[in-house]
PDB file of N, CA and C in Angstrom:
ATOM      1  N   UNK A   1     108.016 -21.982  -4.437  1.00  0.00           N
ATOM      2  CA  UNK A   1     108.078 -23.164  -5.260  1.00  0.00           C
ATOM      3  C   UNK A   1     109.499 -23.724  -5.260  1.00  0.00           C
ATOM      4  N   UNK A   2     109.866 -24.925  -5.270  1.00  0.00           N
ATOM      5  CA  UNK A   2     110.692 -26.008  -5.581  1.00  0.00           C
ATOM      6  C   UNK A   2     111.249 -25.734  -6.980  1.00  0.00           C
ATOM      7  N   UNK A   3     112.450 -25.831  -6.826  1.00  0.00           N
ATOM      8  CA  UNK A   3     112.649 -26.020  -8.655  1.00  0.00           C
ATOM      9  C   UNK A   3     112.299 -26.990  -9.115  1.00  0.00           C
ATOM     10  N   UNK A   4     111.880 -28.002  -8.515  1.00  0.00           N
ATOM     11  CA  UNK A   4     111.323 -29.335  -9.197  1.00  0.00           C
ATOM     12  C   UNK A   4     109.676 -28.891 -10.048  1.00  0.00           C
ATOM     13  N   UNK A   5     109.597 -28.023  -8.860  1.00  0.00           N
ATOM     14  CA  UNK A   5     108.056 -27.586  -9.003  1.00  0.00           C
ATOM     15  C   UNK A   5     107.836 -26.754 -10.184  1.00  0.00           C
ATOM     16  N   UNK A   6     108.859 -25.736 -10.533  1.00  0.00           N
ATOM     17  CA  UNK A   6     108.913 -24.770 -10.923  1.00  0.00           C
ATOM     18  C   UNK A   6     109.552 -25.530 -12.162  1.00  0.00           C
ATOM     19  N   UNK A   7     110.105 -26.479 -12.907  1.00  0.00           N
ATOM     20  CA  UNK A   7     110.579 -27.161 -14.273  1.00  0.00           C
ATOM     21  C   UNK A   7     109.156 -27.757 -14.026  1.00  0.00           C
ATOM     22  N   UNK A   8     108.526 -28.196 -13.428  1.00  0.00           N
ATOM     23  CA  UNK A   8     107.143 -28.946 -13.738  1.00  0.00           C
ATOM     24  C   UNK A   8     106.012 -28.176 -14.672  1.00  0.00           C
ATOM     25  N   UNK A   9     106.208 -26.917 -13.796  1.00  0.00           N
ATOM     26  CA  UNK A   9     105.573 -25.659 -14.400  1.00  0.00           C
ATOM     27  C   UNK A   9     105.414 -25.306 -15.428  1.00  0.00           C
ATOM     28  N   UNK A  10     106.917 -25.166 -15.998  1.00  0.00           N
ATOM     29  CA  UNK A  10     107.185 -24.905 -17.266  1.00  0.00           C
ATOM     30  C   UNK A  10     107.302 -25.483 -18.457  1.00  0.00           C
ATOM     31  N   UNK A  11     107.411 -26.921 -17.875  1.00  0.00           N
ATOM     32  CA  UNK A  11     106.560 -27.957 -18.977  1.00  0.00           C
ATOM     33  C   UNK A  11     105.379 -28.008 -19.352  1.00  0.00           C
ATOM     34  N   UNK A  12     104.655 -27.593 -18.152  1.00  0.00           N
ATOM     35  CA  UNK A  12     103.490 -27.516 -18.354  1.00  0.00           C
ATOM     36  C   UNK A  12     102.918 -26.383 -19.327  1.00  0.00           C
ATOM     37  N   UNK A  13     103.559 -25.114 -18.950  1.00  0.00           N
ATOM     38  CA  UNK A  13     103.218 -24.296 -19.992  1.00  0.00           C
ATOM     39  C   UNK A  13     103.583 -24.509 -21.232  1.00  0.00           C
ATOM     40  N   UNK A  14     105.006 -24.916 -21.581  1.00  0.00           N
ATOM     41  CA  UNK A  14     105.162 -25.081 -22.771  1.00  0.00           C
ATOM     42  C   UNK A  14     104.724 -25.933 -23.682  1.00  0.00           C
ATOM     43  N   UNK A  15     103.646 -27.139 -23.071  1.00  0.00           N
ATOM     44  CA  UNK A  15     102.633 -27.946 -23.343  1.00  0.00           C
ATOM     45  C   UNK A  15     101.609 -27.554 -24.323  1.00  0.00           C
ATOM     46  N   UNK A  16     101.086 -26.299 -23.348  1.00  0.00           N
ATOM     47  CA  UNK A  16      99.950 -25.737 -24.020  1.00  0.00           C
ATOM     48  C   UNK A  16      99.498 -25.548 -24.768  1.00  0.00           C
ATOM     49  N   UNK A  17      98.828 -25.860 -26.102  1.00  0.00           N
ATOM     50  CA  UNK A  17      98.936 -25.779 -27.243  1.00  0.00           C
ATOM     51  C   UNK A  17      98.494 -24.194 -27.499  1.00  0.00           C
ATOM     52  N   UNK A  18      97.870 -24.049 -26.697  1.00  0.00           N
ATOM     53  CA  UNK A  18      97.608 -22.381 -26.966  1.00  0.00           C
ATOM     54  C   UNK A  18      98.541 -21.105 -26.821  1.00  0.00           C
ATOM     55  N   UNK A  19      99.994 -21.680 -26.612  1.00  0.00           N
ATOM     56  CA  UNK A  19     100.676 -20.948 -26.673  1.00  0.00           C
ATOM     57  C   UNK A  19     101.393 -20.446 -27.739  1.00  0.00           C
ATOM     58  N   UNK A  20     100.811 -21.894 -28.414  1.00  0.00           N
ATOM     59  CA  UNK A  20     101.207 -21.842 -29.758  1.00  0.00           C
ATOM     60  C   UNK A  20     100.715 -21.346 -31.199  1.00  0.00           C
ATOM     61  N   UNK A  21      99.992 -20.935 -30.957  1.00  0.00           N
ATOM     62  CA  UNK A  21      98.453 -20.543 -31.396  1.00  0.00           C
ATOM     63  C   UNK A  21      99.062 -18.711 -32.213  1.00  0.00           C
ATOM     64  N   UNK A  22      98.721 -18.272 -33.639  1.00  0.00           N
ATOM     65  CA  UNK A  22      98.970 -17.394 -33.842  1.00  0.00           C
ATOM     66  C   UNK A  22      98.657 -16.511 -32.790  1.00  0.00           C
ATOM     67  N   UNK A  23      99.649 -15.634 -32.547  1.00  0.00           N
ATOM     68  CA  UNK A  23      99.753 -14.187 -31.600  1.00  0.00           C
ATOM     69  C   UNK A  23      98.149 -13.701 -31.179  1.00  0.00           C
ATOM     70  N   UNK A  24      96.971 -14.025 -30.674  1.00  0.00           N
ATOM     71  CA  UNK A  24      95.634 -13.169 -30.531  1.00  0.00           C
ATOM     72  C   UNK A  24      95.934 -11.875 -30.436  1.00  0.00           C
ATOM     73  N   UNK A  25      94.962 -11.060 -30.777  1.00  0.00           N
ATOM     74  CA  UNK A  25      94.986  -9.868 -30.135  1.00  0.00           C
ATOM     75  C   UNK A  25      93.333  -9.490 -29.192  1.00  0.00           C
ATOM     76  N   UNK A  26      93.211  -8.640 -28.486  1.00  0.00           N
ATOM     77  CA  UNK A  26      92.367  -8.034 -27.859  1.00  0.00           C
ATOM     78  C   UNK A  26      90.930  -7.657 -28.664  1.00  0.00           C
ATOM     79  N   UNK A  27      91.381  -7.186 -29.127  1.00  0.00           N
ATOM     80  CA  UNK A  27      90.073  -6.959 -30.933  1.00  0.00           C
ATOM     81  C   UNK A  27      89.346  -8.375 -31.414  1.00  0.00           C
ATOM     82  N   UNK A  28      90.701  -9.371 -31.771  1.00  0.00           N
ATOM     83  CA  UNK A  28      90.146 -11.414 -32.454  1.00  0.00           C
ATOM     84  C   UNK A  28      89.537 -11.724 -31.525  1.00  0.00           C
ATOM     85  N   UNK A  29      90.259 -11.983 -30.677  1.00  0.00           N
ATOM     86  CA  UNK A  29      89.935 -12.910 -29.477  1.00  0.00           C
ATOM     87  C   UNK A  29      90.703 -12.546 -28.243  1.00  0.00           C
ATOM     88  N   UNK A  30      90.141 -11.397 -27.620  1.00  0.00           N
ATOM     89  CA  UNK A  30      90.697 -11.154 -25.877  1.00  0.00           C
ATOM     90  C   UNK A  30      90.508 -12.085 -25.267  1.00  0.00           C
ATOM     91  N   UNK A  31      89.990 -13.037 -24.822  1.00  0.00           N
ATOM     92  CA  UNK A  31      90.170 -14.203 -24.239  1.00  0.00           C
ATOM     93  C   UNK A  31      91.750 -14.885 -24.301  1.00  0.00           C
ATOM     94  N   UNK A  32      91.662 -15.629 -25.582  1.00  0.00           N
ATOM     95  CA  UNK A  32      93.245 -15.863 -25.533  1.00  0.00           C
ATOM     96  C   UNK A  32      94.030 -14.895 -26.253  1.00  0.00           C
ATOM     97  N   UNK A  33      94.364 -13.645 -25.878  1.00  0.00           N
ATOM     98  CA  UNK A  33      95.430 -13.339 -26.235  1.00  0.00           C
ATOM     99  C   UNK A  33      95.285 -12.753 -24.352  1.00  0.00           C
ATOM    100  N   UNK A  34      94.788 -12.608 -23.774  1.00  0.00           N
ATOM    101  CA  UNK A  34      94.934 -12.240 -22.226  1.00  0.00           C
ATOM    102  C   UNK A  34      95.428 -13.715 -21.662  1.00  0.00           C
ATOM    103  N   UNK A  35      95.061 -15.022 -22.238  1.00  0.00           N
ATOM    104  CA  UNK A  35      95.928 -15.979 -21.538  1.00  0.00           C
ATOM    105  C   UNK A  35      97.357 -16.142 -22.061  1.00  0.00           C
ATOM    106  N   UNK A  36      97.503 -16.437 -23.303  1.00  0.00           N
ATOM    107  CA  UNK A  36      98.457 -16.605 -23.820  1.00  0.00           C
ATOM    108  C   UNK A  36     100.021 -14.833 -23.017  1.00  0.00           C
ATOM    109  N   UNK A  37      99.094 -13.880 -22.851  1.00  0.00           N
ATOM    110  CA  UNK A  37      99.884 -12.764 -22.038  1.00  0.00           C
ATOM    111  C   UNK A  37      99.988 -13.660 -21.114  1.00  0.00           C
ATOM    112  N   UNK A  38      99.284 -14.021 -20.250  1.00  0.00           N
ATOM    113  CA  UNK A  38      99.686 -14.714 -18.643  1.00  0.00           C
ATOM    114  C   UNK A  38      99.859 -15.729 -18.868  1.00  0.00           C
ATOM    115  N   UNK A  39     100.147 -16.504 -20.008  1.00  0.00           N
ATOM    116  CA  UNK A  39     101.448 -17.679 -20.267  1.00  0.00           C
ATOM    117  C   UNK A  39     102.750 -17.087 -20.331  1.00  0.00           C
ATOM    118  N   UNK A  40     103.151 -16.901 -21.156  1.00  0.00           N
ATOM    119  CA  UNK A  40     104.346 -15.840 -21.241  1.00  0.00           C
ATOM    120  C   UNK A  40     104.950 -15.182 -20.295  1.00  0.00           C
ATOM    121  N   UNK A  41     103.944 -14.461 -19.502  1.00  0.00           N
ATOM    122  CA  UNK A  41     104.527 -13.780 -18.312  1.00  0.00           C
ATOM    123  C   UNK A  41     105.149 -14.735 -17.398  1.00  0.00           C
ATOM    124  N   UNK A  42     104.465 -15.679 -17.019  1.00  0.00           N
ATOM    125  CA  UNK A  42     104.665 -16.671 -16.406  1.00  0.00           C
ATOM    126  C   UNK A  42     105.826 -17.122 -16.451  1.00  0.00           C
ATOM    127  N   UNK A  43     105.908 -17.891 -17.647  1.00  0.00           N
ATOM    128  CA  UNK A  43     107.391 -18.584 -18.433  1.00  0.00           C
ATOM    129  C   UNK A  43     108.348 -17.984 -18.027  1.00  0.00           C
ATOM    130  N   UNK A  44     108.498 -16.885 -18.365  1.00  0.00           N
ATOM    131  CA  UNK A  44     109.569 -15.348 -18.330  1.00  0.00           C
ATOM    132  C   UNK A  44     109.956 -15.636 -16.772  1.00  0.00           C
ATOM    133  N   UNK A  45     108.761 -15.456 -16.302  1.00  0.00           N
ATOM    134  CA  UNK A  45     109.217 -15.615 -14.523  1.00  0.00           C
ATOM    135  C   UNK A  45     109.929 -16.401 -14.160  1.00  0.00           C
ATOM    136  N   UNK A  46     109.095 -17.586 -14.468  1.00  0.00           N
ATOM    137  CA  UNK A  46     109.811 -18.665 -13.834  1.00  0.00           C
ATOM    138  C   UNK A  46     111.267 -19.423 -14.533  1.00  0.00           C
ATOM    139  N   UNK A  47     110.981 -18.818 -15.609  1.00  0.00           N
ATOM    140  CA  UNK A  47     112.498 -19.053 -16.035  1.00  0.00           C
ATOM    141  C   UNK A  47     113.686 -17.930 -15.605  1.00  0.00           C
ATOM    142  N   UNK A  48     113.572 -16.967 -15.394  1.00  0.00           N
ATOM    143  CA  UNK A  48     114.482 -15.800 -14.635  1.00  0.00           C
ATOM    144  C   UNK A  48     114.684 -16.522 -13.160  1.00  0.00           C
ATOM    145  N   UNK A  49     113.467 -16.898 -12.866  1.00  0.00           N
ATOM    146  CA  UNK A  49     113.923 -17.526 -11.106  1.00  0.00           C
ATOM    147  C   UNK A  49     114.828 -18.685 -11.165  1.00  0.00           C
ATOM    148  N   UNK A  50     114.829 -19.454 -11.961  1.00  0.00           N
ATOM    149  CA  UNK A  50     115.840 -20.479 -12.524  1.00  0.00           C
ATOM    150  C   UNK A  50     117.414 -20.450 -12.866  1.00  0.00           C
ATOM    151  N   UNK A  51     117.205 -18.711 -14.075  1.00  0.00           N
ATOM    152  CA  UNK A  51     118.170 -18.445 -14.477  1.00  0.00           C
ATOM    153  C   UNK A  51     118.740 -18.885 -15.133  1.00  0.00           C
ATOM    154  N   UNK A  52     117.653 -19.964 -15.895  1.00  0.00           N
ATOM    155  CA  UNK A  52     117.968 -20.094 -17.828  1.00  0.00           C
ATOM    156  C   UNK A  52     117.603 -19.316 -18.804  1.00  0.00           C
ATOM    157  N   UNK A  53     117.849 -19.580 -19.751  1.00  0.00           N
ATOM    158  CA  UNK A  53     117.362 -18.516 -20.893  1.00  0.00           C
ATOM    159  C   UNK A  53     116.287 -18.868 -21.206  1.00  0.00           C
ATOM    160  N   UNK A  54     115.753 -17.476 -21.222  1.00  0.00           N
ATOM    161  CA  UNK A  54     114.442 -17.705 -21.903  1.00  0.00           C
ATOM    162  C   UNK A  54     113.791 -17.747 -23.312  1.00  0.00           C
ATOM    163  N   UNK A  55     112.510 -18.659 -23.473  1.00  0.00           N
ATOM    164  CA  UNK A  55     112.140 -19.394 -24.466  1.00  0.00           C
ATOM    165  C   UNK A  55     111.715 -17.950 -25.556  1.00  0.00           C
ATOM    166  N   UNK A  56     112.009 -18.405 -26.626  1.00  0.00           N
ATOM    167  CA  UNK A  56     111.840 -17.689 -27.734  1.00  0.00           C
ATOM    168  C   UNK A  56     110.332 -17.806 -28.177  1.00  0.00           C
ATOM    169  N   UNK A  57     109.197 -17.251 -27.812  1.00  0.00           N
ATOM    170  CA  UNK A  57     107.275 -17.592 -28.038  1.00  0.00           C
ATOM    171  C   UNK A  57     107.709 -17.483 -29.187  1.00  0.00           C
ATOM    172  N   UNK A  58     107.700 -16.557 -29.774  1.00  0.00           N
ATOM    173  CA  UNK A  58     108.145 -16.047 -31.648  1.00  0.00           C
ATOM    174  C   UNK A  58     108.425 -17.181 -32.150  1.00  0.00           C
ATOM    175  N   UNK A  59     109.559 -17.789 -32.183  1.00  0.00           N
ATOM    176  CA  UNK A  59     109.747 -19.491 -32.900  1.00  0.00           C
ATOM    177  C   UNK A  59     108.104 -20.589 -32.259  1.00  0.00           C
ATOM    178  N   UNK A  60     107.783 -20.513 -31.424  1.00  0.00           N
ATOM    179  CA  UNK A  60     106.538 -21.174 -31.001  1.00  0.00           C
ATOM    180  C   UNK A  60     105.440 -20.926 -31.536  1.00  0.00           C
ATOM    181  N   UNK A  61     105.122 -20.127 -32.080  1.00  0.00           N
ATOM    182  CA  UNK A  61     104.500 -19.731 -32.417  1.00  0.00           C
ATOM    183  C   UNK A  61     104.278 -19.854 -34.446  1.00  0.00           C
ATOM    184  N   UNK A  62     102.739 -20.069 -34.771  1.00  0.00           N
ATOM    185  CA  UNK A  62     102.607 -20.523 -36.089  1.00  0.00           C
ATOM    186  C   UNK A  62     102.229 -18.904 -36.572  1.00  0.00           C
ATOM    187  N   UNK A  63     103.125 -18.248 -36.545  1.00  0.00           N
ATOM    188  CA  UNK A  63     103.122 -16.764 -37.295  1.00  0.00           C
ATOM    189  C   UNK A  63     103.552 -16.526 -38.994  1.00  0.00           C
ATOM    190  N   UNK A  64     103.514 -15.797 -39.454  1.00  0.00           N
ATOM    191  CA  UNK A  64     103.650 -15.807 -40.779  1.00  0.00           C
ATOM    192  C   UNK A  64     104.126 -14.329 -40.970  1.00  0.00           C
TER     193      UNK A  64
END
C-alpha cells in the first residue's frame, strides 16, 4: 500500500461508527467485538507502518 492508500485507510476506519461502540465482548455480542478486534488491529498496523502515534480506542470509545 501507498501511504496515500494507507491515510485513506485509516480514515476509513476511524469513520466507523462501530469502533466507537462500547468495548463488545465475546459473551454480548462476538460478532462485533471480533470486528471492532480487527479494527484496532488494523489501525495499530497501519499506523506503526506510518510511524505516527497511535490512536487512543479508550478515548473513542462511549465507555463508562
Amino acid at each position: 500500500m501507498k501511504e496515500k492508500q494507507i491515510q485513506a485507510r485509516i480514515k476509513e476506519i476511524l469513520s466507523d461508527e462501530r469502533l466507537s461502540y462500547k468495548t463488545a465482548t465475546v459473551f454480548a455480542n462476538a460478532p462485533l467485538a471480533m470486528i471492532q478486534l480487527q479494527m484496532e488491529t488494523e489501525l495499530h498496523t497501519l499506523q506503526k507502518v506510518l510511524g505516527v502515534e497511535l490512536t487512543d480506542i479508550k478515548a473513542l470509545r462511549k465507555e463508562k
